[in-house]
Protein backbone atom coordinates (compact mmCIF):
# COMPACT_ATOMS: atom_id res chain seq x y z
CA UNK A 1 -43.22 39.13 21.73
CA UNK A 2 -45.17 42.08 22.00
CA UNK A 3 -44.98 45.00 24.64
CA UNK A 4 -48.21 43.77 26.37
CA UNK A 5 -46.68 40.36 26.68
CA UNK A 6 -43.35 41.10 27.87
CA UNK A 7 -45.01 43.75 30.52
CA UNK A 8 -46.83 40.35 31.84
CA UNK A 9 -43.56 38.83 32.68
CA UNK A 10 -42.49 41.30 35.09
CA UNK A 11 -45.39 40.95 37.44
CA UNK A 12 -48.15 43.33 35.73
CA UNK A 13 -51.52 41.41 35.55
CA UNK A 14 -51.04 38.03 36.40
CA UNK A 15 -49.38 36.41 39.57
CA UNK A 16 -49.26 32.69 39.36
CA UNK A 17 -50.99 32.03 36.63
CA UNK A 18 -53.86 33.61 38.74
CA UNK A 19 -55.43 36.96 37.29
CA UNK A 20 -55.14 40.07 39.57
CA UNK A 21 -55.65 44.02 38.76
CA UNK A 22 -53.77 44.85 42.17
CA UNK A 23 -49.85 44.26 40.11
CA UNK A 24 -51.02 46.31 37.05
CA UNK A 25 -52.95 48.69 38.98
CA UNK A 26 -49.94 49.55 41.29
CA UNK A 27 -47.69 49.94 38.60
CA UNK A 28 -50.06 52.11 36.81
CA UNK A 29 -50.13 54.34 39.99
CA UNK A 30 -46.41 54.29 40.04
CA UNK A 31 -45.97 55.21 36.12
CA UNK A 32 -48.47 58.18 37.03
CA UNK A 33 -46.14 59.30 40.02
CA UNK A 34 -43.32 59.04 37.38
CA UNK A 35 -45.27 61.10 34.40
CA UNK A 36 -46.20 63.84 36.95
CA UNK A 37 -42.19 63.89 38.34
CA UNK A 38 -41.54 64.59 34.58
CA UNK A 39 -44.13 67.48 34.29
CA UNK A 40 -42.10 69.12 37.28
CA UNK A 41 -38.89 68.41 35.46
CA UNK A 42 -40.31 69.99 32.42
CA UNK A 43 -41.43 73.08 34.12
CA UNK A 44 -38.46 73.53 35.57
CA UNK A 45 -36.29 73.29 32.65
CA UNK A 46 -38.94 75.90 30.90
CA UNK A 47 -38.67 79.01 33.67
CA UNK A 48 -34.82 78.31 33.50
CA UNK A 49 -35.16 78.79 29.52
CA UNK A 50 -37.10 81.77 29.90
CA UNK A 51 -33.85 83.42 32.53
CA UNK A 52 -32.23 86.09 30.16
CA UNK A 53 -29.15 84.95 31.98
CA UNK A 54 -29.21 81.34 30.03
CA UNK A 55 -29.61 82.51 27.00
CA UNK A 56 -25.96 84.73 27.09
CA UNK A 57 -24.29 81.77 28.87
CA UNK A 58 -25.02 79.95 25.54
CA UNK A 59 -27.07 76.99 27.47
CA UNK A 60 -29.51 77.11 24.70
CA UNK A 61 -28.26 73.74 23.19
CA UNK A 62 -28.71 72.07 26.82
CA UNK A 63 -32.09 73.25 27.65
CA UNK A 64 -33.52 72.28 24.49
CA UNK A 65 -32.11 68.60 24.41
CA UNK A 66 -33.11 68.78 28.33
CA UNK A 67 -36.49 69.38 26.93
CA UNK A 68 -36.42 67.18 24.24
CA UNK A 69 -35.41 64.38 26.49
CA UNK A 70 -38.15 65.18 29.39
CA UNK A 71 -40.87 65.14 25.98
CA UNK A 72 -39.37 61.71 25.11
CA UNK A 73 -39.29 60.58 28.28
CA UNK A 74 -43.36 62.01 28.55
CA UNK A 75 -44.20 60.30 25.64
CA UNK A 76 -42.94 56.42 26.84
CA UNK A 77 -44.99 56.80 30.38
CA UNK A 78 -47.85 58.14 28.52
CA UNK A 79 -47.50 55.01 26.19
CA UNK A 80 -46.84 52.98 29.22
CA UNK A 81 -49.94 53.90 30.97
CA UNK A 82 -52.03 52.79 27.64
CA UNK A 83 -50.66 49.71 27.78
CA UNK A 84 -51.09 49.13 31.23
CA UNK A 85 -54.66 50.60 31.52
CA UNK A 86 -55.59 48.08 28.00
CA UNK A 87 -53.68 44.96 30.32
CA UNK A 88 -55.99 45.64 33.40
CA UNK A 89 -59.25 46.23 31.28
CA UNK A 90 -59.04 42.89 30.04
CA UNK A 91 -57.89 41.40 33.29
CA UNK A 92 -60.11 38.39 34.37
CA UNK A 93 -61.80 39.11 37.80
CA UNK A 94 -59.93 37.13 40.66
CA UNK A 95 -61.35 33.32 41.52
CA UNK A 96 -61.49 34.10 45.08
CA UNK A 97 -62.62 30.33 45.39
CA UNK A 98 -59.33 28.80 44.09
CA UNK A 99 -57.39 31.09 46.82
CA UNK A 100 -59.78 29.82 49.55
CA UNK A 101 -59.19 26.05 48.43
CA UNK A 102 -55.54 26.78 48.34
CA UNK A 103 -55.82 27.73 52.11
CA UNK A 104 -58.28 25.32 53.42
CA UNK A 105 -56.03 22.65 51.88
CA UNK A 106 -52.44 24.42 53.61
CA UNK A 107 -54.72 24.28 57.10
CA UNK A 108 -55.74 20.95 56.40
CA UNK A 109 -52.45 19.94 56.71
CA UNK A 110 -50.92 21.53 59.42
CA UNK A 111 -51.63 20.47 62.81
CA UNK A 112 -53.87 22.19 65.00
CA UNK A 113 -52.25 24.84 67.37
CA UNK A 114 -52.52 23.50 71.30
């Protein structure tokens, strides 16, 4: 199963059986919020690297795996948006007429409200 495939079974894209961007789209929002948390991160862990201070309490080891880690973790929500933004371009538009069926049919059967 590929990436793309098992992203579609945890409610990017589809809903239903039914086509929608709105799923992907949010998540691709959300991944964004996550890749610009990680920029802060990385920032962060870079002025800290530049304190004289670190360097002669022999935190050298911890910033770089710190950073290593935050470029990793840059890398997967950069690859995560690609996959994301390739699921919603080839997202089929939404069949507005099937949802309206669906509710004209639910009204049908319910009795009117008197």
């Amino acid at each position: 199963m590929s990436q793309t495939q098992e992203m579609s079974g945890n409610g990017f894209g589809t809903d239903s059986g039914r086509s929608s961007a709105f799923p992907t789209l949010s998540a691709a929002g959300s991944i964004h919020d996550l890749g610009n948390l990680i920029q802060v991160a990385s920032s962060a862990v870079n002025i800290v690297a530049r304190n004289p201070s670190v360097r002669t309490a022999d935190l050298e080891p911890d910033i770089a795996g710190a950073k290593t880690s935050l470029e990793h973790a840059g890398a997967l929500i950069r690859q995560t948006i690609g996959l994301v933004r390739e699921q919603a371009a080839t997202a089929e538009p939404v069949k507005l007429a099937a949802y309206l069926s669906d509710v004209e049919a639910l009204f049908g059967r319910t009795a009117p409200l008197s």
